[in-house]
N, C-alpha and C. Protein backbone atom coordinates (compact mmCIF):
# COMPACT_ATOMS: atom_id res chain seq x y z
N UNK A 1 -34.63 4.39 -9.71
CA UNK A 1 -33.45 5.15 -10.07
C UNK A 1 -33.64 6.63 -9.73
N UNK A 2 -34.90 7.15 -10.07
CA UNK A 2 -34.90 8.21 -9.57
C UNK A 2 -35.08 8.98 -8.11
N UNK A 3 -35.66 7.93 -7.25
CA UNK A 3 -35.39 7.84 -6.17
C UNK A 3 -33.92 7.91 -5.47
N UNK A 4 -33.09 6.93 -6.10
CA UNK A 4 -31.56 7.09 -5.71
C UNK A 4 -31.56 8.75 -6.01
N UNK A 5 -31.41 9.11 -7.22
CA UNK A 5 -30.60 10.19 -7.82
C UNK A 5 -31.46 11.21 -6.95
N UNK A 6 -32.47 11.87 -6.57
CA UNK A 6 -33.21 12.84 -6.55
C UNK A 6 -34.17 12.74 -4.85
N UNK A 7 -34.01 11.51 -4.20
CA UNK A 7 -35.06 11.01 -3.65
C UNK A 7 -36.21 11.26 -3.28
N UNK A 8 -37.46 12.16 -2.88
CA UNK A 8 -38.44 12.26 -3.37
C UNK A 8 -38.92 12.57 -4.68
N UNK A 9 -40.42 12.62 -4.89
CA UNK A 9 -40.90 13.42 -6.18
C UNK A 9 -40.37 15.31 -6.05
N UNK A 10 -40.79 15.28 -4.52
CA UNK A 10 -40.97 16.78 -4.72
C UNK A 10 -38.90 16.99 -4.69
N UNK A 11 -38.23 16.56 -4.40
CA UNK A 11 -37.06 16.70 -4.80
C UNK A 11 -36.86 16.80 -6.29
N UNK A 12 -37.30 15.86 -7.00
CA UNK A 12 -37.10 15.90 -8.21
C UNK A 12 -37.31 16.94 -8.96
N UNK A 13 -38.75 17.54 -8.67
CA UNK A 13 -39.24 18.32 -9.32
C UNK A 13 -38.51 19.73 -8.56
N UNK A 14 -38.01 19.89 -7.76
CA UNK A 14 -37.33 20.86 -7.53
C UNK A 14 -36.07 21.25 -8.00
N UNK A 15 -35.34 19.72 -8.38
CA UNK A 15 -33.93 20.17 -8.98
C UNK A 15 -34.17 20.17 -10.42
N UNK A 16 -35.71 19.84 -11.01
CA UNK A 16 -35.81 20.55 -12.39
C UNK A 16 -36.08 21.76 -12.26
N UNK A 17 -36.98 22.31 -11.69
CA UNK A 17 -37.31 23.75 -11.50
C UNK A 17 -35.86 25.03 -11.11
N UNK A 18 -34.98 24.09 -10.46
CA UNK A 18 -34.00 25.27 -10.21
C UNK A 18 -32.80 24.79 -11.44
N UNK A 19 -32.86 23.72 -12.05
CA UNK A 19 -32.16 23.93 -13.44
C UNK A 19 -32.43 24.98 -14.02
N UNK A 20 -33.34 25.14 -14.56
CA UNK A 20 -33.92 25.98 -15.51
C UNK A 20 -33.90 27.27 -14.82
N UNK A 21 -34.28 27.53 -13.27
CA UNK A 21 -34.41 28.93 -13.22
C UNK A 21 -33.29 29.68 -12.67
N UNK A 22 -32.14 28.93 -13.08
CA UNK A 22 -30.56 29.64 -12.62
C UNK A 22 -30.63 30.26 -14.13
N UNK A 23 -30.66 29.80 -15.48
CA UNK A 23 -30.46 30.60 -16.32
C UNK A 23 -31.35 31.79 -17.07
N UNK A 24 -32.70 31.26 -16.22
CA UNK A 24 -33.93 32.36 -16.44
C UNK A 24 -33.27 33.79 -15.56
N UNK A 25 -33.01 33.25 -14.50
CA UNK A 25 -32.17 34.32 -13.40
C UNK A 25 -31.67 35.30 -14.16
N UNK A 26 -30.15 34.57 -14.31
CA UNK A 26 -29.23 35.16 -15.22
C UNK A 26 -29.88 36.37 -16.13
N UNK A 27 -30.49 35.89 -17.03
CA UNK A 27 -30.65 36.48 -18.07
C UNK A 27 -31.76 37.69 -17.50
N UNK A 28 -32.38 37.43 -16.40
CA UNK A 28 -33.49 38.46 -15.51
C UNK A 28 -32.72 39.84 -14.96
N UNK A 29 -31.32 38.87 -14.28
CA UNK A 29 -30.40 40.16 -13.94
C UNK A 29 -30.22 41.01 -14.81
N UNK A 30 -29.40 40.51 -16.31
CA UNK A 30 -28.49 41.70 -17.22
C UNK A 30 -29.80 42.40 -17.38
N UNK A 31 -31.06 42.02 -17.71
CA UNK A 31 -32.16 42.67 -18.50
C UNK A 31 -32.49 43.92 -17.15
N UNK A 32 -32.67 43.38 -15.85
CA UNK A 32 -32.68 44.39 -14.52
C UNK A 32 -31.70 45.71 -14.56
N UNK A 33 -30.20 45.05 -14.96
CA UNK A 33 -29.29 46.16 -14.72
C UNK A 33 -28.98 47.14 -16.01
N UNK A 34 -30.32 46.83 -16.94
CA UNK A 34 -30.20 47.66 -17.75
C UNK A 34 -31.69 48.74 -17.77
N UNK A 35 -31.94 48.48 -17.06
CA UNK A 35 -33.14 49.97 -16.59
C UNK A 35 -32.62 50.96 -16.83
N UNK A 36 -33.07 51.85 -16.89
CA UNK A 36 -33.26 53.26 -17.02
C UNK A 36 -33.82 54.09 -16.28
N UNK A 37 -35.41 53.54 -16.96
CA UNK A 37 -36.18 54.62 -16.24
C UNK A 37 -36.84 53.72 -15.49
N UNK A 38 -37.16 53.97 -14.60
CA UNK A 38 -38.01 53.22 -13.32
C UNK A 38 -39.38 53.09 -13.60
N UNK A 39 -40.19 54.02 -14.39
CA UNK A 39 -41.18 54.07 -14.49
C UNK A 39 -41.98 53.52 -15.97
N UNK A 40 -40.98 52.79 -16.66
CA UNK A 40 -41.65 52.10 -17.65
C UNK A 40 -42.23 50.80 -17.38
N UNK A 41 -44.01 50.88 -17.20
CA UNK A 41 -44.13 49.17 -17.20
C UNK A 41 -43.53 48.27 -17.91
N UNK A 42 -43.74 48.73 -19.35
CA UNK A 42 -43.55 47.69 -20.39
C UNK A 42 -42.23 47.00 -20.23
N UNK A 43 -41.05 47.83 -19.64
CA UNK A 43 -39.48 47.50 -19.23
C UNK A 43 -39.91 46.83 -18.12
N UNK A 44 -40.76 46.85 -17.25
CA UNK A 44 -40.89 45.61 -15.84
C UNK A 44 -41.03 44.37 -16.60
N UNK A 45 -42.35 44.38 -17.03
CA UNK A 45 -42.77 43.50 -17.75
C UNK A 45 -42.11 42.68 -18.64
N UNK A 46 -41.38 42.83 -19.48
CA UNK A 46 -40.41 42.37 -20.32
C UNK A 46 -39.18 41.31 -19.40
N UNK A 47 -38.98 42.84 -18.58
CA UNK A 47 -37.62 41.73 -17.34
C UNK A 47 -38.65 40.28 -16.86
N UNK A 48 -39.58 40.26 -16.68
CA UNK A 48 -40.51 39.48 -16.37
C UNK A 48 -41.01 38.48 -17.53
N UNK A 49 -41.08 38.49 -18.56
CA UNK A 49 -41.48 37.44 -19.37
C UNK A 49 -40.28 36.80 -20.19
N UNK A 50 -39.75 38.15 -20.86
CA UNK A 50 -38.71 37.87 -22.19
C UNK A 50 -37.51 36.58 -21.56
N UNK A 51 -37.27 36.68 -20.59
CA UNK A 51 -35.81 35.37 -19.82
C UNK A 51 -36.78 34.42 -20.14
N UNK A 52 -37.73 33.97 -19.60
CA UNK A 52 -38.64 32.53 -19.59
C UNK A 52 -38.62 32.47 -20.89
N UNK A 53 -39.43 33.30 -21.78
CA UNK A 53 -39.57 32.92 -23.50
C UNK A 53 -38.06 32.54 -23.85
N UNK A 54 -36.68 33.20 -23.92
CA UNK A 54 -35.79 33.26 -24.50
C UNK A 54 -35.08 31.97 -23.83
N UNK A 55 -35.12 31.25 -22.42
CA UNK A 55 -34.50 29.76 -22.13
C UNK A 55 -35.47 29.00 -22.66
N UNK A 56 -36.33 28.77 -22.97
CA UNK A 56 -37.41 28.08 -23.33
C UNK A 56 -36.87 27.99 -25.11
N UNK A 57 -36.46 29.46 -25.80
CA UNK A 57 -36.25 29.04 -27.13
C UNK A 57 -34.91 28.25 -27.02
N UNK A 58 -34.39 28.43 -26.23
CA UNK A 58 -32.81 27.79 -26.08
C UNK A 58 -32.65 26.37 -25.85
N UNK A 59 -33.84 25.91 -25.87
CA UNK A 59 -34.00 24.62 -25.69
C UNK A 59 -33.78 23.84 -26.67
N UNK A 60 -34.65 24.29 -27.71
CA UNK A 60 -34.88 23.78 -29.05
C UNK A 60 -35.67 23.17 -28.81
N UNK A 61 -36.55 22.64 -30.16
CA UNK A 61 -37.83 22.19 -30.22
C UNK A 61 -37.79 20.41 -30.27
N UNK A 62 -38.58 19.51 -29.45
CA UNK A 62 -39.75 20.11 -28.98
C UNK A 62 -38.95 20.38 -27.42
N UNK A 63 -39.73 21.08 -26.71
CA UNK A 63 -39.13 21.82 -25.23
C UNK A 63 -40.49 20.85 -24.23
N UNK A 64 -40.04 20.99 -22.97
CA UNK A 64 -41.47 20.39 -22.11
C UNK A 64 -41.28 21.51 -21.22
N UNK A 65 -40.04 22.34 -20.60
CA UNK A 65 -40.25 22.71 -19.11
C UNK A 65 -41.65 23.63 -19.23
N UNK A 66 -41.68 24.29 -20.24
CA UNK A 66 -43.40 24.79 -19.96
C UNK A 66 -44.31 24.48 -19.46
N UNK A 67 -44.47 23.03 -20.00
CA UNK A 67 -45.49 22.57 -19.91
C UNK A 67 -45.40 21.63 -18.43
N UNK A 68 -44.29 21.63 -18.78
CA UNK A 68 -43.93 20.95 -17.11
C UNK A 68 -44.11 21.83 -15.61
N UNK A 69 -44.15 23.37 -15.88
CA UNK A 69 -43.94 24.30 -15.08
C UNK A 69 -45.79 24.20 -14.89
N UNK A 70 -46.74 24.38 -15.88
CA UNK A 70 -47.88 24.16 -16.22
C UNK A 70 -48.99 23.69 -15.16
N UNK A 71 -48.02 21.94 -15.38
CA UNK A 71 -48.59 20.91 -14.37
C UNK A 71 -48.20 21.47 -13.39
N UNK A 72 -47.18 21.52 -12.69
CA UNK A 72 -46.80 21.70 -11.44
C UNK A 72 -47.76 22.80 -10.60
N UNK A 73 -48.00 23.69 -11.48
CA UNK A 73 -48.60 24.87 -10.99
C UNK A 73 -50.31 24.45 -10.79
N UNK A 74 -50.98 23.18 -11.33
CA UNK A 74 -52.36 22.26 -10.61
C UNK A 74 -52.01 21.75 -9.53
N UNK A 75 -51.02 21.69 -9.25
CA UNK A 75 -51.04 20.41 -8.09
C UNK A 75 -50.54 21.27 -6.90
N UNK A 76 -51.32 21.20 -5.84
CA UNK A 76 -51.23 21.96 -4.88
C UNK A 76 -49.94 21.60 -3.98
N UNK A 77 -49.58 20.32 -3.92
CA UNK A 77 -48.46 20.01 -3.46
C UNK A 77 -47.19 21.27 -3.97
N UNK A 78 -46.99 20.28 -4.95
CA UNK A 78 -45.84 21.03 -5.87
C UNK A 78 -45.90 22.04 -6.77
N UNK A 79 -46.95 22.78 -6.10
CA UNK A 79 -46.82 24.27 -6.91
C UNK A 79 -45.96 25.22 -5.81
N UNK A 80 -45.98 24.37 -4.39
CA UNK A 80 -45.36 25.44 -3.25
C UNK A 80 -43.76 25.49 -3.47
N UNK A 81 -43.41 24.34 -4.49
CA UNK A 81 -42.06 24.64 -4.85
C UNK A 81 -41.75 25.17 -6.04
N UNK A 82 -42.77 25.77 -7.06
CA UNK A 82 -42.82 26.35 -7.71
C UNK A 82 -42.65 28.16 -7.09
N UNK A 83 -43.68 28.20 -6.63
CA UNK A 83 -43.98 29.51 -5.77
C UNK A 83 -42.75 30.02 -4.97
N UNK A 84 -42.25 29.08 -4.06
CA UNK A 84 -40.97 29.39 -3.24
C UNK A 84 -39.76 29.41 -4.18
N UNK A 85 -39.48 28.76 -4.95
CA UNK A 85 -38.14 28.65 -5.36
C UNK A 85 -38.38 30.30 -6.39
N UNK A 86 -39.58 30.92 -6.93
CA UNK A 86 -39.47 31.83 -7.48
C UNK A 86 -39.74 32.90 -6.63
N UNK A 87 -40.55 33.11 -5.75
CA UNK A 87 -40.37 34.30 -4.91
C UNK A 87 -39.03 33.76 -3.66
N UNK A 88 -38.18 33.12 -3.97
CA UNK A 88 -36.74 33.19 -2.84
C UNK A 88 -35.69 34.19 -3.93
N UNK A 89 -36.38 34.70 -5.15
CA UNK A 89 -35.30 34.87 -6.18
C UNK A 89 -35.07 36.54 -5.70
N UNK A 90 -34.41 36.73 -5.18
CA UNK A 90 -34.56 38.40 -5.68
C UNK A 90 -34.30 39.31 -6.39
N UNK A 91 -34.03 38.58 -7.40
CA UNK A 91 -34.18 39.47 -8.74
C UNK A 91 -35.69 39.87 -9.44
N UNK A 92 -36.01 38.30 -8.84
CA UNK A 92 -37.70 39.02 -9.13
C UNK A 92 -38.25 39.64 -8.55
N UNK A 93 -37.89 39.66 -7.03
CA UNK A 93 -38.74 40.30 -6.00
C UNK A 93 -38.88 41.61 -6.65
N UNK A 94 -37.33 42.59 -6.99
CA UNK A 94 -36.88 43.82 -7.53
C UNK A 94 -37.67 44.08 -8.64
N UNK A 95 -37.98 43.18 -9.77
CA UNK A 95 -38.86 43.19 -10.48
C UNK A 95 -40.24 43.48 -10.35
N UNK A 96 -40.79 42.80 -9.59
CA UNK A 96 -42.12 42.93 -9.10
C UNK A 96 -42.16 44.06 -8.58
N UNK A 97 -40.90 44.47 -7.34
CA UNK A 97 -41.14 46.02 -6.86
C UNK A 97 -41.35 46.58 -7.88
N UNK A 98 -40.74 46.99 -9.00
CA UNK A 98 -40.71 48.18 -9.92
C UNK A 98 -41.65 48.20 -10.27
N UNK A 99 -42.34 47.41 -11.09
CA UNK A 99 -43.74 46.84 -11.67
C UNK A 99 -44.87 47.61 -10.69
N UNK A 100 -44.95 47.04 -9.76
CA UNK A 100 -45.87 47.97 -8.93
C UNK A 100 -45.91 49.05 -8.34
N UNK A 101 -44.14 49.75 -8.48
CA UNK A 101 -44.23 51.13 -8.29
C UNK A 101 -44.98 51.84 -9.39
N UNK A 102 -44.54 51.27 -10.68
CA UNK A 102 -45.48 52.13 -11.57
C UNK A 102 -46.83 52.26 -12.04
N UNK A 103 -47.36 51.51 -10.60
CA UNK A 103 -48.75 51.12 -10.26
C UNK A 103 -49.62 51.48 -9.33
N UNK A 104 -48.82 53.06 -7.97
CA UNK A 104 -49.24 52.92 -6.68
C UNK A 104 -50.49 53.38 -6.78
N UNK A 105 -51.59 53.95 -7.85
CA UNK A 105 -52.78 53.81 -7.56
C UNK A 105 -53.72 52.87 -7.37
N UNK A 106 -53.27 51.78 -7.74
CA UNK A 106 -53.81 50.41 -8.14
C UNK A 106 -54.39 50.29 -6.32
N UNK A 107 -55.36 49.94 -6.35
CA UNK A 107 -55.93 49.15 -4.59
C UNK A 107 -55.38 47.62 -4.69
N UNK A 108 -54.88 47.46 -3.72
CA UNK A 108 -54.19 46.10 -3.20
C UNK A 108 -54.69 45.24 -3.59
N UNK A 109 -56.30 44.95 -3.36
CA UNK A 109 -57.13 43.89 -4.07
C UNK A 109 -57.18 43.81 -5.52
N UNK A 110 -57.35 44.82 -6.21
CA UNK A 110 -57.08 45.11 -7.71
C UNK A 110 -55.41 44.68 -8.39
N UNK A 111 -54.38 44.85 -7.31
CA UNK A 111 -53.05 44.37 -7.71
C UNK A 111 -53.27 43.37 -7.71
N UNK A 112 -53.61 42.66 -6.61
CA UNK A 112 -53.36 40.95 -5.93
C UNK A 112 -54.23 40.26 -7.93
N UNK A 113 -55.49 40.56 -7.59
CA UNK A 113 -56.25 40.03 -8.48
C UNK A 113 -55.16 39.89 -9.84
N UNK A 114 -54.61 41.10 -10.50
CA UNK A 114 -54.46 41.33 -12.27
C UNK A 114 -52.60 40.82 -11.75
N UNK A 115 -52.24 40.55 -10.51
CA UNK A 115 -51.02 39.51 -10.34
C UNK A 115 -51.10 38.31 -11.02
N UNK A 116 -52.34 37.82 -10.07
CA UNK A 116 -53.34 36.30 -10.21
C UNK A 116 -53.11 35.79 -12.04
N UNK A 117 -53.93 36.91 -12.17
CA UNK A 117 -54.34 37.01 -13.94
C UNK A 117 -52.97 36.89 -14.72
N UNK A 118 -52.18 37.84 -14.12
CA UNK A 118 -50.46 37.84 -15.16
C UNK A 118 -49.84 36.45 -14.79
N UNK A 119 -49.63 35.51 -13.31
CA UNK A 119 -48.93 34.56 -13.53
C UNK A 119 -50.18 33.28 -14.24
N UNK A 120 -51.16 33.33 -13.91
CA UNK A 120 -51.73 32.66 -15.23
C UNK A 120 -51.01 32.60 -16.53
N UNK A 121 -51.40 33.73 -16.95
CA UNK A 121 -50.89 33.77 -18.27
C UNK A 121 -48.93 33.19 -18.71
N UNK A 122 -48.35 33.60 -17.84
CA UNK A 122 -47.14 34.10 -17.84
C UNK A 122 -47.25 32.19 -17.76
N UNK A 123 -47.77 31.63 -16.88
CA UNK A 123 -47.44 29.61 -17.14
C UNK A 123 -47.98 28.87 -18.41
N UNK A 124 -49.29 29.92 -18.59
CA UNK A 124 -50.14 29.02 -19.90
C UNK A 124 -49.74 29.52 -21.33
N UNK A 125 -49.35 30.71 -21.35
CA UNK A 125 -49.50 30.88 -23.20
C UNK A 125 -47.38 30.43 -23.38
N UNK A 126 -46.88 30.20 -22.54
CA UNK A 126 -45.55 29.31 -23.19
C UNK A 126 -45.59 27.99 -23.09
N UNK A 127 -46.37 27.70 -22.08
CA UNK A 127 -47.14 26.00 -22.08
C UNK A 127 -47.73 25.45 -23.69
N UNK A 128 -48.66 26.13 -24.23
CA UNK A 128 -49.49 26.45 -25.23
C UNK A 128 -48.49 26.60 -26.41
N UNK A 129 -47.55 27.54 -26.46
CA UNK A 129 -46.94 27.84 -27.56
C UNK A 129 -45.98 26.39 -27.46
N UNK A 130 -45.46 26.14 -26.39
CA UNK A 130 -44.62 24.73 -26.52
C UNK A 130 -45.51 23.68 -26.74
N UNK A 131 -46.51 23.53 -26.63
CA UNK A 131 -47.50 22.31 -27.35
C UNK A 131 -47.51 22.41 -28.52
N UNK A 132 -48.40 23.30 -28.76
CA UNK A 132 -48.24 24.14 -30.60
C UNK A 132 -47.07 23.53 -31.14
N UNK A 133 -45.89 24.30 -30.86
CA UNK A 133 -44.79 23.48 -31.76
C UNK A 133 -43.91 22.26 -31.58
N UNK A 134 -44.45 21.24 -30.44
CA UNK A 134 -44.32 20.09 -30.36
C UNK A 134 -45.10 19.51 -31.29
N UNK A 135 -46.03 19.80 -31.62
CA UNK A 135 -47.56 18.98 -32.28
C UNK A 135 -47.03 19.43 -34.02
N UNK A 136 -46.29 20.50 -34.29
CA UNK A 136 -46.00 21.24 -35.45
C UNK A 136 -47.86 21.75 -35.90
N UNK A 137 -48.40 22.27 -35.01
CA UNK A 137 -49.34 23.37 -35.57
C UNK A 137 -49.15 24.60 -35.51
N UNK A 138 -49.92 25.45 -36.15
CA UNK A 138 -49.47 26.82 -36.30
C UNK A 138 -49.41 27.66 -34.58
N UNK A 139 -48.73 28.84 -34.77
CA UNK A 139 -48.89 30.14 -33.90
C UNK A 139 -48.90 31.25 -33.75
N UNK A 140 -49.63 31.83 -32.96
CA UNK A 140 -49.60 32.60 -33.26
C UNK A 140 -48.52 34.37 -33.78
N UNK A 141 -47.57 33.76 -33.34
CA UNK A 141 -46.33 34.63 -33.37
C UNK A 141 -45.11 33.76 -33.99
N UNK A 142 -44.41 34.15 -34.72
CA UNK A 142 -43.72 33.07 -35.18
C UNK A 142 -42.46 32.96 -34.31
N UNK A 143 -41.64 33.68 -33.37
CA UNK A 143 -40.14 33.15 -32.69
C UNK A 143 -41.08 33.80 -31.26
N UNK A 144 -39.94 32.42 -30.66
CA UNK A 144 -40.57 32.72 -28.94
C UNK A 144 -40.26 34.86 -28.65
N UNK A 145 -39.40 34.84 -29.23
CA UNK A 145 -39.05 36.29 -29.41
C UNK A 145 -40.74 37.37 -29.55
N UNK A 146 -40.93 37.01 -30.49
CA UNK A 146 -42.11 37.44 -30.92
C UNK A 146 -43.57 37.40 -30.16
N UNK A 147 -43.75 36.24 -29.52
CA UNK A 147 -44.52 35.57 -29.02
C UNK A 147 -44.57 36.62 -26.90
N UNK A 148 -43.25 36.94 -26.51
CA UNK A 148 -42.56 37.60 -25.31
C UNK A 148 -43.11 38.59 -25.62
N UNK A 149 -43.32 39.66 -27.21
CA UNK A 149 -43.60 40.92 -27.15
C UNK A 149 -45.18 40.72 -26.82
N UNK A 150 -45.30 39.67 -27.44
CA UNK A 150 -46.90 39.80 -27.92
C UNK A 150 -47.34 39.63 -26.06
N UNK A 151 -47.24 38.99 -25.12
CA UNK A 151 -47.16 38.52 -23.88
C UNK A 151 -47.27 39.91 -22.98
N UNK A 152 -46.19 40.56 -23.43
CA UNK A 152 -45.78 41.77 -22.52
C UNK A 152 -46.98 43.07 -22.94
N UNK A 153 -47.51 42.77 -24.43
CA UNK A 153 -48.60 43.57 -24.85
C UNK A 153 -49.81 43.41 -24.04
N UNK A 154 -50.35 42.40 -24.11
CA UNK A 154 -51.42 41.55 -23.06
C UNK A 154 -51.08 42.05 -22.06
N UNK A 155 -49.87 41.89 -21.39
CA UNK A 155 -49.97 42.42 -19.42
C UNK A 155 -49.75 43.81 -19.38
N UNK A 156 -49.40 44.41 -20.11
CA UNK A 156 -49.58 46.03 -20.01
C UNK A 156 -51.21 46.22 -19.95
N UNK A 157 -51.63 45.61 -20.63
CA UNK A 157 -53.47 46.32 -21.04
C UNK A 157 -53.93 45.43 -19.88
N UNK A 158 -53.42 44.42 -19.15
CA UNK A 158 -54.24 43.59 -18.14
C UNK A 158 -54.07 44.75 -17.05
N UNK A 159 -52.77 44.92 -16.74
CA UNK A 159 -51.99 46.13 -15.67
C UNK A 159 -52.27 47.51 -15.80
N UNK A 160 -52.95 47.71 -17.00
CA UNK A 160 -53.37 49.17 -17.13
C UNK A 160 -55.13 49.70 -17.17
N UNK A 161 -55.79 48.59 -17.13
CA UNK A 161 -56.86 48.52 -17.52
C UNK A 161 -57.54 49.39 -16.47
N UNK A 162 -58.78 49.97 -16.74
CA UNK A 162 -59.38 50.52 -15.21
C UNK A 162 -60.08 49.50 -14.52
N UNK A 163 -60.41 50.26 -13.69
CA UNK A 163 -60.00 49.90 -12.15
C UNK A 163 -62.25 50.18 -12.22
N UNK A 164 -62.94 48.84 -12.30
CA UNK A 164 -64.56 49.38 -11.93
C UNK A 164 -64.55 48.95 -10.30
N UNK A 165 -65.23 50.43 -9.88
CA UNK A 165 -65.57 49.94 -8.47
C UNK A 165 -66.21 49.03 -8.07
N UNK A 166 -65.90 48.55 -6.57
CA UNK A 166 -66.69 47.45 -6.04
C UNK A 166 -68.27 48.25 -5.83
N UNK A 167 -69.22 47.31 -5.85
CA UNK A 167 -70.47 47.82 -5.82
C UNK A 167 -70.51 47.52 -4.26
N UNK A 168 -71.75 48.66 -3.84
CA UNK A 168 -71.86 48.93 -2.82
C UNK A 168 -73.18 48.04 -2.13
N UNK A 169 -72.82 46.95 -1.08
CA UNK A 169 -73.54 45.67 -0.42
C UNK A 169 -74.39 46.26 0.95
């Protein structure tokens, strides 16, 4: 059946991935066209986490796309439709620009790397928090609300952290 409806896997998993990320979008734009100042990380950052936490609470409990976004992102196959369908977005692209304008000291290798480190995080701790309250164990933040600030706290100090030189070979 799912073959009829969807016909491959990687089809499938693509028209879940762009369910969900038409209204992550959405909600990426209004939060974009309300900038200000260009130079606040914590305002990149936020446009960047708070949409995912806030469709994810909109789900209601228990939720999977987390955890579904999770898997996808092991499997080398179908993480390239993970990867593409979110960098084709350009709302994020705009995002990401800003983010690293307020970053141009950062060395390229030092961006690439604490990127690496933020979409880690940015797949696993809503993966995690949607397990947590599938399972009904505790968390650490109590509304996905809460949980977005706490997120955006973490990637400021990941994004701000210094910079130790490479040692010399």
């Amino acid at each position: 059946m799912v073959g009829y409806h969807f016909g491959t896997k990687t089809d499938l998993v693509r028209a879940v991935v762009r369910r969900h990320s038409e209204a992550i979008e959405r909600s990426r734009e209004a939060m974009l066209a309300r900038i200000v100042d260009g130079d606040d990380l914590r305002e990149w950052l936020d446009c960047l986490v708070r949409p995912t936490f806030d469709h994810l609470d909109s789900l209601g409990s228990p939720t999977w796309y987390a955890r579904f976004g999770a898997q996808v992102m092991t499997d080398p196959a179908l993480r390239e439709i993970l990867v593409d369908e979110s960098l084709g977005s350009p709302v994020l692209l705009r995002i990401l620009d800003g983010l690293h304008a307020c970053l141009p000291e950062l060395p390229a290798a030092v961006r690439r790397e604490r990127g690496d480190v933020g979409r880690h995080l940015l797949v696993h701790v809503p993966a995690e928090r949607e397990r947590a309250l599938a399972e009904g164990a505790p968390t650490t933040r109590a509304t996905w609300s809460d949980a977005a600030s706490g997120l955006v706290d973490v990637l400021v100090g990941v994004w701000l952290a210094p910079v130790t030189p490479a040692p010399d070979h």
